[in-house]
N, C-alpha and C. Protein backbone atom coordinates (compact mmCIF):
# COMPACT_ATOMS: atom_id res chain seq x y z
N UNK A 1 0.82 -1.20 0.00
CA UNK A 1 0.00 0.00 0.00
C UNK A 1 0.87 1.26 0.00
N UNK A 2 2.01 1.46 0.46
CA UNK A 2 3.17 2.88 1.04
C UNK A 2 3.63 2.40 -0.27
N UNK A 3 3.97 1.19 -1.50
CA UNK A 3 4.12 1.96 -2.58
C UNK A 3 3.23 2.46 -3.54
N UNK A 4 2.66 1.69 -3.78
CA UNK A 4 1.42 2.65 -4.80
C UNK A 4 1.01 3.91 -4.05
N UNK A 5 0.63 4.34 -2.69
CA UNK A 5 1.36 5.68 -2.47
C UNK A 5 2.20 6.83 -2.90
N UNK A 6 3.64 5.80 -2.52
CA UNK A 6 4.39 6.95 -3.18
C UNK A 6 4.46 6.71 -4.86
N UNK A 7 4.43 6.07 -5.16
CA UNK A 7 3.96 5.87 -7.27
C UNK A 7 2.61 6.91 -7.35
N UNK A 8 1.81 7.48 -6.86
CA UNK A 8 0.37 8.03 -6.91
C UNK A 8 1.06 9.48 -6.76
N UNK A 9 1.62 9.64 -5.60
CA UNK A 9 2.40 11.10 -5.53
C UNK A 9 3.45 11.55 -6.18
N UNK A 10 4.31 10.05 -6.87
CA UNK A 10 5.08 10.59 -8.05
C UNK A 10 4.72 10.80 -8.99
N UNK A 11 3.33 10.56 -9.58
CA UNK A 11 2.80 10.66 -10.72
C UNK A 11 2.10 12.12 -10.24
N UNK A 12 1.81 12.27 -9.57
CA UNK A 12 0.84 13.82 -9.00
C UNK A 12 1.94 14.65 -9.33
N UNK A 13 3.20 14.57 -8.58
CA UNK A 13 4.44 15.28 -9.08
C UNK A 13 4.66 15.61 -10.04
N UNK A 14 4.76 14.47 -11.22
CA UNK A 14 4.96 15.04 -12.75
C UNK A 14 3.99 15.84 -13.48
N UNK A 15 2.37 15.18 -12.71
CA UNK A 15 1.48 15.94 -13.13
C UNK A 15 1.81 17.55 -12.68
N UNK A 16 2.13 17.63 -11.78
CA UNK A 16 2.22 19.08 -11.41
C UNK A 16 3.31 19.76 -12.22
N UNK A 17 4.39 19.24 -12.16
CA UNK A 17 5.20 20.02 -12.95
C UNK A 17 5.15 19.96 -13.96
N UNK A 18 4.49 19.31 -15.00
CA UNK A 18 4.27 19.41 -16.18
C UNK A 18 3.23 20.79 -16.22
N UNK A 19 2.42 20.85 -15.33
CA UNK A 19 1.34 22.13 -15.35
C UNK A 19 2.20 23.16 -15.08
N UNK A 20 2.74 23.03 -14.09
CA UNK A 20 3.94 24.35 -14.14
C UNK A 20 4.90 24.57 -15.14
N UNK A 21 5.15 24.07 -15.87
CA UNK A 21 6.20 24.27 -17.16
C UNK A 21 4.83 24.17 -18.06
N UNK A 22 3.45 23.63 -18.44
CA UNK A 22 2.37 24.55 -19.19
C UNK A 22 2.38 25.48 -18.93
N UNK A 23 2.84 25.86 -17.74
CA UNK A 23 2.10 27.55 -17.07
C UNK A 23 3.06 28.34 -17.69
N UNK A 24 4.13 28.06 -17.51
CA UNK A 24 5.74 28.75 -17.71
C UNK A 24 5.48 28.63 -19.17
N UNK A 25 4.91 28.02 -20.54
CA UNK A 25 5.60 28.32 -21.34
C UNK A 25 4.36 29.11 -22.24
N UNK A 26 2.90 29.15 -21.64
CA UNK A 26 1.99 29.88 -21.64
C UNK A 26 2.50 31.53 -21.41
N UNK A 27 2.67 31.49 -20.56
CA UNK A 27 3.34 32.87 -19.67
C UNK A 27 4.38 33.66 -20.93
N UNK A 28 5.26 32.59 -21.44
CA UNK A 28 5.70 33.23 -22.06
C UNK A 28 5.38 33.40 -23.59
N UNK A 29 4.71 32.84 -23.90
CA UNK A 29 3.89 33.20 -25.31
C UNK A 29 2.93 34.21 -24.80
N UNK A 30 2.26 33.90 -23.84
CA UNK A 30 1.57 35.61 -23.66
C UNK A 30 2.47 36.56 -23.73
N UNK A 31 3.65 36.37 -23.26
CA UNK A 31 4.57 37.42 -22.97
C UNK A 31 5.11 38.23 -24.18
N UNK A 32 5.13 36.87 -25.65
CA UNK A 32 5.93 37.31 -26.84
C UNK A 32 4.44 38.12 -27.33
N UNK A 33 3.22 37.71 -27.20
CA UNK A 33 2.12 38.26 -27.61
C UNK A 33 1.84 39.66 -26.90
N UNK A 34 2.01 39.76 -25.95
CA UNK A 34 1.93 40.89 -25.30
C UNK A 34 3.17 41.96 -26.17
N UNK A 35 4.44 41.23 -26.54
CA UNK A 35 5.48 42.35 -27.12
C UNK A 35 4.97 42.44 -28.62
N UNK A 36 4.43 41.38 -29.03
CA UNK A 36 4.46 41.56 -30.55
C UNK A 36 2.93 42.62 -30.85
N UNK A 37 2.29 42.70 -29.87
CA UNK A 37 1.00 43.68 -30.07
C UNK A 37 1.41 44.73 -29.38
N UNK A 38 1.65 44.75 -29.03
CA UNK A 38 2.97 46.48 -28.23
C UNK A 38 3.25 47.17 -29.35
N UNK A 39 4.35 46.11 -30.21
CA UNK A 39 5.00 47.01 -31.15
C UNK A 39 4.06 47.08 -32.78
N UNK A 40 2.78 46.28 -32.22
CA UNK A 40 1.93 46.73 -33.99
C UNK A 40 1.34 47.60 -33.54
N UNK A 41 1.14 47.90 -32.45
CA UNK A 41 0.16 49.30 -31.67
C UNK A 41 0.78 50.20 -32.02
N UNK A 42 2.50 50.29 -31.80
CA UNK A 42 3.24 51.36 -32.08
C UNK A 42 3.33 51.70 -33.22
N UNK A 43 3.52 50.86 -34.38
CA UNK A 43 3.70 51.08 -35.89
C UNK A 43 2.14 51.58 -36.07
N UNK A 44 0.76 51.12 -35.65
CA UNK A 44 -0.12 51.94 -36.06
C UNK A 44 -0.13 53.10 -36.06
N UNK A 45 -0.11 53.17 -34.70
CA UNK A 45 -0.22 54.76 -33.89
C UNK A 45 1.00 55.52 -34.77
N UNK A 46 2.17 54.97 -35.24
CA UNK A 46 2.67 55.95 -36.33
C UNK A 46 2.49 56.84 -37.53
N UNK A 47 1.73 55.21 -38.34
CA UNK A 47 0.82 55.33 -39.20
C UNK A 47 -0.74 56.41 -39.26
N UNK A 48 -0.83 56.39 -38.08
CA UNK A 48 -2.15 57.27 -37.41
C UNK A 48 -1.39 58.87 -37.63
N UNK A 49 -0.62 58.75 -36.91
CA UNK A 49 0.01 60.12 -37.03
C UNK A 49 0.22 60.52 -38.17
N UNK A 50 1.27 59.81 -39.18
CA UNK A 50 1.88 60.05 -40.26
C UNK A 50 0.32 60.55 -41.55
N UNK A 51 -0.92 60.03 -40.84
CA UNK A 51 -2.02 59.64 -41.72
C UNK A 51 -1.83 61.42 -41.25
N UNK A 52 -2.38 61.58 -39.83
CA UNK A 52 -2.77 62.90 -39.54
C UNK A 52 -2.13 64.42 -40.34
N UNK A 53 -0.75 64.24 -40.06
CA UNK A 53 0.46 65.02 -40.85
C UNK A 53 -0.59 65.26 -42.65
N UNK A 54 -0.31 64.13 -43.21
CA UNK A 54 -0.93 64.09 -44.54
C UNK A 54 -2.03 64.99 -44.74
N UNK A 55 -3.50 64.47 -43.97
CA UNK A 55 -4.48 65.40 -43.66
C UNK A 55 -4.38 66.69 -43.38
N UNK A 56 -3.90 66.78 -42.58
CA UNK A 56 -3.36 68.27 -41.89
C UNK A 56 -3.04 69.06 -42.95
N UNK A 57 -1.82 68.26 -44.28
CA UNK A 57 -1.47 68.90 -44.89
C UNK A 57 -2.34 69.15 -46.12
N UNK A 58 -3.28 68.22 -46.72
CA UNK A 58 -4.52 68.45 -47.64
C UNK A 58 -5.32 69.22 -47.13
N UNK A 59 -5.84 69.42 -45.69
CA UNK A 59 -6.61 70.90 -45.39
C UNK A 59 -5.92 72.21 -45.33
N UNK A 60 -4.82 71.94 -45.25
CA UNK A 60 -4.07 73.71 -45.58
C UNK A 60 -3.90 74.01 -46.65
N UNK A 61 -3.83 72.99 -47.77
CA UNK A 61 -4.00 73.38 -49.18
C UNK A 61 -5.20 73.62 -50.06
N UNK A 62 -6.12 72.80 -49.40
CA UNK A 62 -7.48 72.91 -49.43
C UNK A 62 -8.00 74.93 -49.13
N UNK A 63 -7.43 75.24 -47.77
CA UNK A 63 -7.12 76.43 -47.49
C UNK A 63 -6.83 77.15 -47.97
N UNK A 64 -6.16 77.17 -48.80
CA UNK A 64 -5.14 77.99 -49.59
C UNK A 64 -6.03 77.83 -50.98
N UNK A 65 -6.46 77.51 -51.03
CA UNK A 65 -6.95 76.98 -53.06
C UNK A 65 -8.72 78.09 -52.60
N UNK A 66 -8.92 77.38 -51.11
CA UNK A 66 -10.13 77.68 -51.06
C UNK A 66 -9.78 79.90 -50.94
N UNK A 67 -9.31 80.32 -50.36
CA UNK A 67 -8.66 81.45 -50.18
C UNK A 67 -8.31 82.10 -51.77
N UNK A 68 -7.64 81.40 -52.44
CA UNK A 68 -7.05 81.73 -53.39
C UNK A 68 -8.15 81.91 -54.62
N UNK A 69 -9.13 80.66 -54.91
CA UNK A 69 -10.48 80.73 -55.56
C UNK A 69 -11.31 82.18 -55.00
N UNK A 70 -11.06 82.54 -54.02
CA UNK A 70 -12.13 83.32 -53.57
C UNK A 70 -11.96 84.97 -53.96
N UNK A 71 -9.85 84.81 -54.47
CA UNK A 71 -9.84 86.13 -54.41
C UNK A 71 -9.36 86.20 -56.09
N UNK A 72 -9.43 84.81 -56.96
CA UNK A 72 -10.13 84.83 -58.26
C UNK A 72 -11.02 84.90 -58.91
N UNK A 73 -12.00 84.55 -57.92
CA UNK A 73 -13.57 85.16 -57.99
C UNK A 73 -14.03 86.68 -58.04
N UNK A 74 -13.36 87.17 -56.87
CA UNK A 74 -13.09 88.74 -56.71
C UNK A 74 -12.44 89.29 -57.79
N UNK A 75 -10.96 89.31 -58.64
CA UNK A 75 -10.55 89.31 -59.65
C UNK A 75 -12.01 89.08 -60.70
N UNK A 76 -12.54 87.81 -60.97
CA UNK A 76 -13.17 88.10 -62.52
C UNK A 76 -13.96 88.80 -62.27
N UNK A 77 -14.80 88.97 -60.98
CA UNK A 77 -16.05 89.62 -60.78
C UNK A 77 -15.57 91.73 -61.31
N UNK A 78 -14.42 91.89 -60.44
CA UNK A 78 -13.55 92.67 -60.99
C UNK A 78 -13.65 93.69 -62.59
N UNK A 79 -13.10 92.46 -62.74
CA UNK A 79 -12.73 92.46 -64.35
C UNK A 79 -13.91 92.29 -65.67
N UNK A 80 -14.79 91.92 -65.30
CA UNK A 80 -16.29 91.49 -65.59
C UNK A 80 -17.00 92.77 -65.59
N UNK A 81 -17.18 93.53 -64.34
CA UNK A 81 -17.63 94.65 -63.99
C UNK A 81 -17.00 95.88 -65.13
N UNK A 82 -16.08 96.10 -65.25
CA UNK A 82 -14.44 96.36 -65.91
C UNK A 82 -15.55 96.57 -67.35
N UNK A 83 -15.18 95.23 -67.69
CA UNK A 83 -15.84 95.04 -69.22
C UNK A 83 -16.88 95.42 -69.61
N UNK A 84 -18.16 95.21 -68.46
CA UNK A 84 -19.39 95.84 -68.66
C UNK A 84 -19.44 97.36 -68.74
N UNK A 85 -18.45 97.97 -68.22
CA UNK A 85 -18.40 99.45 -67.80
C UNK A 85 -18.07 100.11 -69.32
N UNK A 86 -16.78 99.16 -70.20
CA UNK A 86 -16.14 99.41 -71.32
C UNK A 86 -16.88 99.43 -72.55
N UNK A 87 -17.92 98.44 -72.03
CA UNK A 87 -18.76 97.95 -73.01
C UNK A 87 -19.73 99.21 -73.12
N UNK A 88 -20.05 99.53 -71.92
CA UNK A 88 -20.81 101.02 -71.84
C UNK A 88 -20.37 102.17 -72.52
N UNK A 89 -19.54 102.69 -72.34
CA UNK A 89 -18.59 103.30 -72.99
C UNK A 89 -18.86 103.46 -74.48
N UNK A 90 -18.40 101.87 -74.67
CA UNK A 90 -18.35 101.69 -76.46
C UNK A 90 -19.73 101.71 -77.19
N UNK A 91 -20.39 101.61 -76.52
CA UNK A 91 -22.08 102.40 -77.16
C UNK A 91 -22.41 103.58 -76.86
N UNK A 92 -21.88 103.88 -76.07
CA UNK A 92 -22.30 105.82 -75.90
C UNK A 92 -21.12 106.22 -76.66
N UNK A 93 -19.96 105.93 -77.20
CA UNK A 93 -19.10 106.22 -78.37
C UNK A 93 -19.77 106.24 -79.83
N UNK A 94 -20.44 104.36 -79.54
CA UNK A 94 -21.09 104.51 -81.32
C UNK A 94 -22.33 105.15 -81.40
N UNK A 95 -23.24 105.61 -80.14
CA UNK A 95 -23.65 106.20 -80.56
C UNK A 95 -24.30 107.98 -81.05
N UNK A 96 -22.59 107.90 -80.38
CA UNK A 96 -22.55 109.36 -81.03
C UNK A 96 -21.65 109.56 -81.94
N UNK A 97 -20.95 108.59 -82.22
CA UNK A 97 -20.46 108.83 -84.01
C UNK A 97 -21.85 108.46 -84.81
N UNK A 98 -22.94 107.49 -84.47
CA UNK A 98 -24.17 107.54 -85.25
C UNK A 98 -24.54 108.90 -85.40
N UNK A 99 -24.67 109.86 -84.73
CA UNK A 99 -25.39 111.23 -84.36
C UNK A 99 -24.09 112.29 -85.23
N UNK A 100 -22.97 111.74 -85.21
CA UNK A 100 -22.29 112.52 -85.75
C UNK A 100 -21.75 113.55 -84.26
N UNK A 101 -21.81 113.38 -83.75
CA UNK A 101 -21.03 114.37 -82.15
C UNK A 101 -19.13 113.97 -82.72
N UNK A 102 -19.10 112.62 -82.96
CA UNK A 102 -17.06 112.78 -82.81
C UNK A 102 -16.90 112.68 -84.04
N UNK A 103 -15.93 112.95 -84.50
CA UNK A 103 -15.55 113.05 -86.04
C UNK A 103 -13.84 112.30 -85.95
N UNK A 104 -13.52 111.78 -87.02
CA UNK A 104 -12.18 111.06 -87.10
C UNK A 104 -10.93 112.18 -87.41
């Protein structure tokens, strides 16, 4: 009976340390998992940034175009006005060379 005993507790033994070296090599695959999602977090979060930079930089040009359209708008509106005024002009010219008022 005191050996199948101790044969029952040597087998409990291996059982155990076999769970402890599961535990231990668990532990450390969490551990490589824990580093290897660390550093894809980090390369995102770069990527996040580097995304942001980009953006950042399409709304200041966006800015600038939008700014710049606005004061080409101003320009034709300008220049438009300009023409209509010239255009005025050039009929109260012809029509007083019709009437005979300017002479060449």
């Amino acid at each position: 009976k005191r050996a199948q005993e101790e044969a029952d507790a040597t087998v409990r033994a291996a059982e155990h340390a076999k769970l402890v070296a599961d535990l231990a090599s668990l532990t450390n695959e969490h551990q490589v998992v824990l580093e290897s999602t660390s550093l894809q977090i980090s390369e995102q979060k770069g990527q996040m940034e580097s995304l942001q930079k980009e953006m950042d930089a399409v709304l200041a040009r966006a800015e600038v175009a939008e700014a710049s359209s606005g004061e080409v708008g101003l320009q034709f509106r300008t220049m438009h006005a300009r023409i209509q005024q010239l255009e005025g002009e050039l009929t109260v010219s012809e029509g007083r060379c019709k009437s005979g008022e300017l002479q060449r």
